[in-house]
Protein backbone atom coordinates (compact mmCIF):
# COMPACT_ATOMS: atom_id res chain seq x y z
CA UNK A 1 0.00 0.00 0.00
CA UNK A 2 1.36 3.18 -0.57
CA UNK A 3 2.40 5.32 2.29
CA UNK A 4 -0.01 8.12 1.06
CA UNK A 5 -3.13 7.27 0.45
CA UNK A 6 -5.12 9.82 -2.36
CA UNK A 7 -8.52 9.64 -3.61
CA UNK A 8 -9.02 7.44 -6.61
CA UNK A 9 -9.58 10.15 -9.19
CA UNK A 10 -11.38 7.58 -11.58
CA UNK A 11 -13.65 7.56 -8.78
CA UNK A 12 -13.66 10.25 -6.76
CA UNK A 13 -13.22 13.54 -8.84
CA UNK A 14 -10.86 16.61 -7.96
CA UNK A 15 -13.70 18.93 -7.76
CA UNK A 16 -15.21 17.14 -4.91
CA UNK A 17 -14.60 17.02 -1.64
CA UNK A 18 -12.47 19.22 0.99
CA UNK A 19 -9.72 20.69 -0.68
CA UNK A 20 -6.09 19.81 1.02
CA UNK A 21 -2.72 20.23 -0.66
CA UNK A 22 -2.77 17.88 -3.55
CA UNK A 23 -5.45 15.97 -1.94
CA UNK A 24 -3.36 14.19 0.65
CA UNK A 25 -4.88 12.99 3.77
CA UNK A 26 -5.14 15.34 6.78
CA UNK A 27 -2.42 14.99 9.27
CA UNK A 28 -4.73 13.38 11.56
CA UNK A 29 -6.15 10.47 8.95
CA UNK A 30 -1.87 9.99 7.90
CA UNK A 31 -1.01 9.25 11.44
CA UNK A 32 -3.88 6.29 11.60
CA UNK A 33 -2.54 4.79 8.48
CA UNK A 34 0.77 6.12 7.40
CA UNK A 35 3.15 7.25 10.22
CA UNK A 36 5.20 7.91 10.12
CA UNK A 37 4.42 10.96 8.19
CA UNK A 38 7.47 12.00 6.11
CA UNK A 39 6.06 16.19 5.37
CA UNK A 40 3.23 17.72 6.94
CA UNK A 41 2.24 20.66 4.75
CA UNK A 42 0.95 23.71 6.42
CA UNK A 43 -0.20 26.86 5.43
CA UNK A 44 0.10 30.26 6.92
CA UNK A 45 -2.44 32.26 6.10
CA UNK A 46 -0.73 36.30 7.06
CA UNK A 47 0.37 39.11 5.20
CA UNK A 48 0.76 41.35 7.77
CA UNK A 49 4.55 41.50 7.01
CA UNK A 50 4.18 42.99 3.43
CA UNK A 51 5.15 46.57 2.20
CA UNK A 52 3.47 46.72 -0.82
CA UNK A 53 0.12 44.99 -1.90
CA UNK A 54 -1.40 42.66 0.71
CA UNK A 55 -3.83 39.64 0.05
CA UNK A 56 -1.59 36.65 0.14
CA UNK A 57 -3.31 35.60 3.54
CA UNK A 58 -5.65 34.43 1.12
CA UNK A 59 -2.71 32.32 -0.67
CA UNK A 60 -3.10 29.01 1.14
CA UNK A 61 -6.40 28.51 0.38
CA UNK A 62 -5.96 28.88 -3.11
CA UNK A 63 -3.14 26.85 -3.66
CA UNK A 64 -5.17 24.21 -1.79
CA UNK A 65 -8.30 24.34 -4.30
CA UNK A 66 -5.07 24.77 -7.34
CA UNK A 67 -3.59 21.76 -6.08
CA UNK A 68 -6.34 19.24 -6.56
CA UNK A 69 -5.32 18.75 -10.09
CA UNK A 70 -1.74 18.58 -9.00
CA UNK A 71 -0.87 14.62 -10.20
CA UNK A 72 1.21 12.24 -8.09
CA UNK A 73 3.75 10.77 -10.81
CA UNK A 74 6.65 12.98 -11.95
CA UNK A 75 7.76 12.31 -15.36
CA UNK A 76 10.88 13.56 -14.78
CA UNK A 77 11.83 11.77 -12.17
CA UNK A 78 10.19 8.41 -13.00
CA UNK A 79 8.45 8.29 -9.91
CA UNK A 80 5.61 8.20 -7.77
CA UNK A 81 5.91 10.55 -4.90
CA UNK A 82 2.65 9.07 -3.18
CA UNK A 83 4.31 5.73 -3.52
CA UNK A 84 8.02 7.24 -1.88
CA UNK A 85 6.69 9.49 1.12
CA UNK A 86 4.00 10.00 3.71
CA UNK A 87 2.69 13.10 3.24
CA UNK A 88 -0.32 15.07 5.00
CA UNK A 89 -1.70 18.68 4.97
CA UNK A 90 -1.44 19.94 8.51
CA UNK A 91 -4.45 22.20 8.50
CA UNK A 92 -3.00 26.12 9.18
CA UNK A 93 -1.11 27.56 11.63
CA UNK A 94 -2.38 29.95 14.11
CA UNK A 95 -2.25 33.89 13.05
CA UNK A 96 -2.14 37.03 14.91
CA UNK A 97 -2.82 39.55 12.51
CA UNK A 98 -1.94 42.80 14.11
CA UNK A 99 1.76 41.75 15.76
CA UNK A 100 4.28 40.25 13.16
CA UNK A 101 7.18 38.96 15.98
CA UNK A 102 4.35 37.52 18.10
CA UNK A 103 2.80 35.70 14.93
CA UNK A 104 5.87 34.28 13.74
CA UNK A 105 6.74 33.20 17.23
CA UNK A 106 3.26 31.31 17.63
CA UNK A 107 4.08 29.75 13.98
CA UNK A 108 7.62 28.26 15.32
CA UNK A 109 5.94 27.01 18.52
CA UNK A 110 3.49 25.70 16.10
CA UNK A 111 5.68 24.41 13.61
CA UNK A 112 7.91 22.84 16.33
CA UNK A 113 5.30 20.17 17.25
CA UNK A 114 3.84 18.82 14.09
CA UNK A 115 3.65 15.08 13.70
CA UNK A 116 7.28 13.50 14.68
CA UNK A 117 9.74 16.13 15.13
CA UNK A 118 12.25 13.63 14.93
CA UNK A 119 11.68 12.34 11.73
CA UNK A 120 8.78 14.73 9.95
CA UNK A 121 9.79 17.57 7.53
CA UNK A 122 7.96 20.42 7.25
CA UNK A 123 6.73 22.80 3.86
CA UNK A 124 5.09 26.04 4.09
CA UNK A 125 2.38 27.99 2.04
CA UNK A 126 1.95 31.45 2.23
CA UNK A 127 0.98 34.09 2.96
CA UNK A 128 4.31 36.56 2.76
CA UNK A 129 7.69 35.39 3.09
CA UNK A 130 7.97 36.72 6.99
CA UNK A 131 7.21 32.91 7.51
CA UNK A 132 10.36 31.95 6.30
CA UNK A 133 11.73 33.04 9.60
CA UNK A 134 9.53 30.54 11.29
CA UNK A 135 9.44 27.84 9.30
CA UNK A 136 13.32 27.58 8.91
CA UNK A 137 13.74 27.91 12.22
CA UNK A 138 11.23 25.21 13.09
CA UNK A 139 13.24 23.10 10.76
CA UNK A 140 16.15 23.87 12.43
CA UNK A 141 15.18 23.27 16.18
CA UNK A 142 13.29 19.66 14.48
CA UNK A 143 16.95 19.20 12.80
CA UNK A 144 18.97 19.54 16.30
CA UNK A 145 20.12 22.77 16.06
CA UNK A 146 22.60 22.19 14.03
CA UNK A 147 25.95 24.49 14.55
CA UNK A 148 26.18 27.20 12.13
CA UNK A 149 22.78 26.40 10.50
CA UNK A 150 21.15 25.10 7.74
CA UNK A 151 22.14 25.55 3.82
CA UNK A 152 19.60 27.09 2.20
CA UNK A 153 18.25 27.74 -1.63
CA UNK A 154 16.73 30.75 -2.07
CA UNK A 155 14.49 31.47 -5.26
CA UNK A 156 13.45 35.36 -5.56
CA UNK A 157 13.43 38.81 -6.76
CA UNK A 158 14.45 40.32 -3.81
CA UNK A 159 17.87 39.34 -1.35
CA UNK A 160 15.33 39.96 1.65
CA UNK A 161 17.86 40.33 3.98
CA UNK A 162 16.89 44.45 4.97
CA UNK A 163 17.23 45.23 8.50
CA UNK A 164 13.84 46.80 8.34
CA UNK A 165 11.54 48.98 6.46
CA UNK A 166 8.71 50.99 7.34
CA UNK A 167 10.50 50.51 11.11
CA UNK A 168 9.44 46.55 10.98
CA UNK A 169 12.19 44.23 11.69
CA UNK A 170 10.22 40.89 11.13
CA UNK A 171 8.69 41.95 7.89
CA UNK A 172 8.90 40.25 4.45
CA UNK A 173 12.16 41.92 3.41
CA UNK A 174 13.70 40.78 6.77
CA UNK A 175 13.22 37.01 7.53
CA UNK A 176 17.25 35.38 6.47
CA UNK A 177 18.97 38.59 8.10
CA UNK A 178 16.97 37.58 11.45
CA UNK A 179 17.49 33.73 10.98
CA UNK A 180 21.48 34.78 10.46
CA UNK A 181 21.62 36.58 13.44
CA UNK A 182 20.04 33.53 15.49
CA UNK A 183 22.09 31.10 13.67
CA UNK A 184 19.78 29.25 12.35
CA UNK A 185 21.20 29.93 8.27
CA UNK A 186 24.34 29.80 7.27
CA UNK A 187 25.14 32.38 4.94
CA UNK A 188 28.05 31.47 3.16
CA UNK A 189 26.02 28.14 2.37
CA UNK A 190 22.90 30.24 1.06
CA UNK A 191 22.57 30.99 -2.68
CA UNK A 192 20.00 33.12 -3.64
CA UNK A 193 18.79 32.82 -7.46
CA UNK A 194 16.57 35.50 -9.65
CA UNK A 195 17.75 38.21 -7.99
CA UNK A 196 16.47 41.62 -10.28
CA UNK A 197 16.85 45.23 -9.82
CA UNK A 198 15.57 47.81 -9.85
CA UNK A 199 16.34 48.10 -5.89
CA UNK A 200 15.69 50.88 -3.51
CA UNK A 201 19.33 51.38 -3.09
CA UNK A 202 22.51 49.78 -3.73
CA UNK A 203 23.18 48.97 0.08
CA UNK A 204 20.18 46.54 -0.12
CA UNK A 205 23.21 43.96 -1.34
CA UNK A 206 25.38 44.84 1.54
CA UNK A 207 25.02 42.58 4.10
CA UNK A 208 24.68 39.44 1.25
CA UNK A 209 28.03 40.82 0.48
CA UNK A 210 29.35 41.26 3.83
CA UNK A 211 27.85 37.86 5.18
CA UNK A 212 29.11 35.83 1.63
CA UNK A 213 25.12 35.08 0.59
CA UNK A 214 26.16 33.90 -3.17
CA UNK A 215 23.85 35.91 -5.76
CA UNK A 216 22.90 34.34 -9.42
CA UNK A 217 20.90 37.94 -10.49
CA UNK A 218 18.51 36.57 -13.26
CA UNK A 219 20.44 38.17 -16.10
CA UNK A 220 23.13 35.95 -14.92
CA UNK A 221 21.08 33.36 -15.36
CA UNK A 222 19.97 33.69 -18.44
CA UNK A 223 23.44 34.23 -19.59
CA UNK A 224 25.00 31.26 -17.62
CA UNK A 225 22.12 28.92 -17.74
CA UNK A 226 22.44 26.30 -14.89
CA UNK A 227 26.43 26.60 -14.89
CA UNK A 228 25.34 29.75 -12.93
CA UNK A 229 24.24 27.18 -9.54
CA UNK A 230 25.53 23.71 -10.75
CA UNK A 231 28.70 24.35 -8.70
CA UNK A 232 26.60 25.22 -5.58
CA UNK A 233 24.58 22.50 -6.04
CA UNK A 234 27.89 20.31 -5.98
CA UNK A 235 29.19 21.95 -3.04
CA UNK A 236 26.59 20.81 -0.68
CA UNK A 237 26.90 17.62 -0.74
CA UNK A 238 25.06 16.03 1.50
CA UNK A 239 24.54 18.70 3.84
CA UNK A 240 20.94 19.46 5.03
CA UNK A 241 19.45 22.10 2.52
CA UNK A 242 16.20 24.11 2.83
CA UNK A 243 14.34 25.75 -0.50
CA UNK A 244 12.70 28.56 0.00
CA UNK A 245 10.46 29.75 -3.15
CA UNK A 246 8.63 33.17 -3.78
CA UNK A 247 6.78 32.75 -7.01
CA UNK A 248 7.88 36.32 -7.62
CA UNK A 249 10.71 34.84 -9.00
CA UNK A 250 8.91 33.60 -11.78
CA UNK A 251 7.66 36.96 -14.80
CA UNK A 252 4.36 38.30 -14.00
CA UNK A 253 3.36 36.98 -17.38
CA UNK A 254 3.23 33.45 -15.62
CA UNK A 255 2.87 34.36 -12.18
CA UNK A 256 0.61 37.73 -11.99
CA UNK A 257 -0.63 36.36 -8.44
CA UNK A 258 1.81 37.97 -6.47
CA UNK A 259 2.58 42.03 -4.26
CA UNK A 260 5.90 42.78 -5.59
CA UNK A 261 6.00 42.48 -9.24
CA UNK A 262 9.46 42.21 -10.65
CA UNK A 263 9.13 42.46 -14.09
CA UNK A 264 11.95 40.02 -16.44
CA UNK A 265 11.07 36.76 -14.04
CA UNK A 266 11.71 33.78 -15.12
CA UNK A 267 9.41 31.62 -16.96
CA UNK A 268 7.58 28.73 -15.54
CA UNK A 269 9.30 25.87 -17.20
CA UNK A 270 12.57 27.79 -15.91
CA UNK A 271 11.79 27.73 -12.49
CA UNK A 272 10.44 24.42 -12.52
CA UNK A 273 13.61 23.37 -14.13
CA UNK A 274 15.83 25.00 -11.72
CA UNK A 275 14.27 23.35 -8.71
CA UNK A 276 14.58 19.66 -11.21
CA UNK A 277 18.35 20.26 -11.88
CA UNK A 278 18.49 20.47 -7.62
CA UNK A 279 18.08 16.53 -7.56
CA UNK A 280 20.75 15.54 -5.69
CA UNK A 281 20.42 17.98 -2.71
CA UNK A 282 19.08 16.87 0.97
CA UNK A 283 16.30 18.84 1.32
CA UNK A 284 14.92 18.91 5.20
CA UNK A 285 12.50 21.88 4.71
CA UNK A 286 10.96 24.37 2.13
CA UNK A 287 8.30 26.86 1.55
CA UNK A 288 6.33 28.83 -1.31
CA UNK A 289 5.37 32.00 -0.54
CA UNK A 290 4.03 34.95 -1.60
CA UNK A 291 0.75 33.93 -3.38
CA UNK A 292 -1.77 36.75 -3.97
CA UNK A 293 -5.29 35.47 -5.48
CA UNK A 294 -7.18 38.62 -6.31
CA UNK A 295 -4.33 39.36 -8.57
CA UNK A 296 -4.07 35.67 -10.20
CA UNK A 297 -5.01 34.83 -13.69
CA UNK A 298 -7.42 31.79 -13.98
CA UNK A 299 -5.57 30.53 -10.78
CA UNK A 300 -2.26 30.21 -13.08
CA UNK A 301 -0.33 31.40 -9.72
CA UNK A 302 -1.85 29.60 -7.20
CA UNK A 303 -1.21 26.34 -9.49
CA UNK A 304 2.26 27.18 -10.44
CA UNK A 305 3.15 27.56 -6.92
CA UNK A 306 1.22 23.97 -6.34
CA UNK A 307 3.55 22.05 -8.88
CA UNK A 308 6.58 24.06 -6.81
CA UNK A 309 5.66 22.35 -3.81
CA UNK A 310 5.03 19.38 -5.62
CA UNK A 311 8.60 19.67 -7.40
CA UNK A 312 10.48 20.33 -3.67
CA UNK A 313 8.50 17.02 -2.15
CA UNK A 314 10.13 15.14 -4.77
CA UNK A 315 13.54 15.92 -4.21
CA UNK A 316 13.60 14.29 -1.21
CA UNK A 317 11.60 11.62 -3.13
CA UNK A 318 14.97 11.26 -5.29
CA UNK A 319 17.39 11.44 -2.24
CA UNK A 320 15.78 8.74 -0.56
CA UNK A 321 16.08 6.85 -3.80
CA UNK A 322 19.66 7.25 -3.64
């Protein structure tokens, strides 16, 4: 039997029923039949950390009701995720709307206690990309602390590592510069990919600079192609990676869903691709962020952002292949 057990869709069709991510079985049904459970999905339904156009609270809902036609056999990979992992949606975390610190604090404590800690990852659907801070640093307490922090991937338009804006410290544009500081990323094992100007100011790069954050700017990407992060990628190793993926990485012409526009994104086979060519890496943790439905196209975003999730659960899929 496989150790996550979907809907027949000959039988039971995507449009009916409760929507969870990709149709997998709620967290409580996995843990009857399936434990252990490999990732709990959760979403985290806030926005309160943005400083431009808010409405990606609304972000894991839609990606839920996306993600029913999201399939469970990857081409690419030859493989059937539902067949290689346990996986369950976790329902959503608690919010507190009006405090960002106190909100990302009750995500972590959250977080911290889904499923096994010992052995259950953890992927994250937003809402804005403050809840990278807690999510990564979930994944880190779950992962033993350990010393000098996790690796991380980074997909984006923006380095988000500003002390603060607007006076907000634990905003959108702040969540690796606070997860540095606690030691929960390493920095010089952080790349961060689709990076795109224009930029308030030239010092936004600083502290990636000063802290040796490695930046592929999209330009350099299309230039390079995947030479631009193969030799990353064959750094790590083995080490224990996290991805974390704002679909505003991707060109508004695929991903319009989203608050911060960044106009010359990649394209959607691009971005798939890039997270593909990551096989290979130990991933312990991820997220997709940044979803914003009243601004979505027929739902393109809020699929697209699906099939990342989708994309990141496999390459642990592949890893435990071996």
């Amino acid at each position: 039997m496989s150790p996550t057990i979907l809907p027949d869709p000959r039988r039971s069709p995507r449009f009916a029923g409760i929507s969870t991510f990709c149709r997998y079985p709620t967290l409580e049904e996995a843990q009857k039949t399936s434990a252990p459970v490999d990732w709990a999905l959760y979403g985290v339904p806030f926005d309160s950390g943005v400083t431009y156009r808010p409405g990606s609270r609304f972000g894991p809902r839609a990606v839920r009701d996306a993600s029913q036609y999201v399939k469970r056999y990857s081409i690419h990979h030859g493989l059937d995720l539902c067949d290689s992992l346990s996986l369950a949606d976790a329902g959503d975390a608690p919010v507190i709307p009006y405090d960002c610190k106190a909100h990302l604090d009750g995500v972590v404590g959250f977080a911290s206690q889904l499923a096994d800690p010992k052995h259950t990852k953890l992927l994250a659907v937003g809402g804005d990309h403050s809840l990278a801070y807690a999510n990564i640093k979930a994944t880190w307490l779950r992962r033993g602390k350990p010393e000098g922090g996790l690796a991380m991937l980074h997909f984006d338009s923006h380095v988000d590592t500003v002390d603060a804006t607007l006076g907000e410290k634990w905003s959108h544009a702040s969540p690796f510069i606070r997860l540095i500081e606690e030691g929960c990323l390493d920095p010089k094992a952080m790349l961060s990919v689709g990076i795109k100007g224009p930029l308030n100011t030239g010092a936004d790069l600083d502290f990636a600079k000063e802290h040796g954050i490695r930046i592929v700017t999209r330009e350099r990407f299309a230039r390079d192609g995947f030479a631009s992060i193969d030799p990353f990628l064959a750094e790590l190793g083995s080490r224990e990676v996290y991805i974390s993926f704002d679909i505003d990485c991707l060109d508004p012409a695929d991903a319009p869903g989203t608050g911060t526009l960044a106009m010359g994104g990649f394209s959607a086979t691009e971005g798939l691709g890039m997270l593909r060519r990551c096989a290979g890496v130990n991933v312990v943790g991820g997220d997709v962020v940044e979803v914003l439905p009243d601004r979505d196209l027929g739902d393109n975003t809020a699929l697209l952002a699906a099939h990342v999730a989708f994309e990141i659960l496999c390459l642990d899929a592949v890893n435990r292949r071996g």
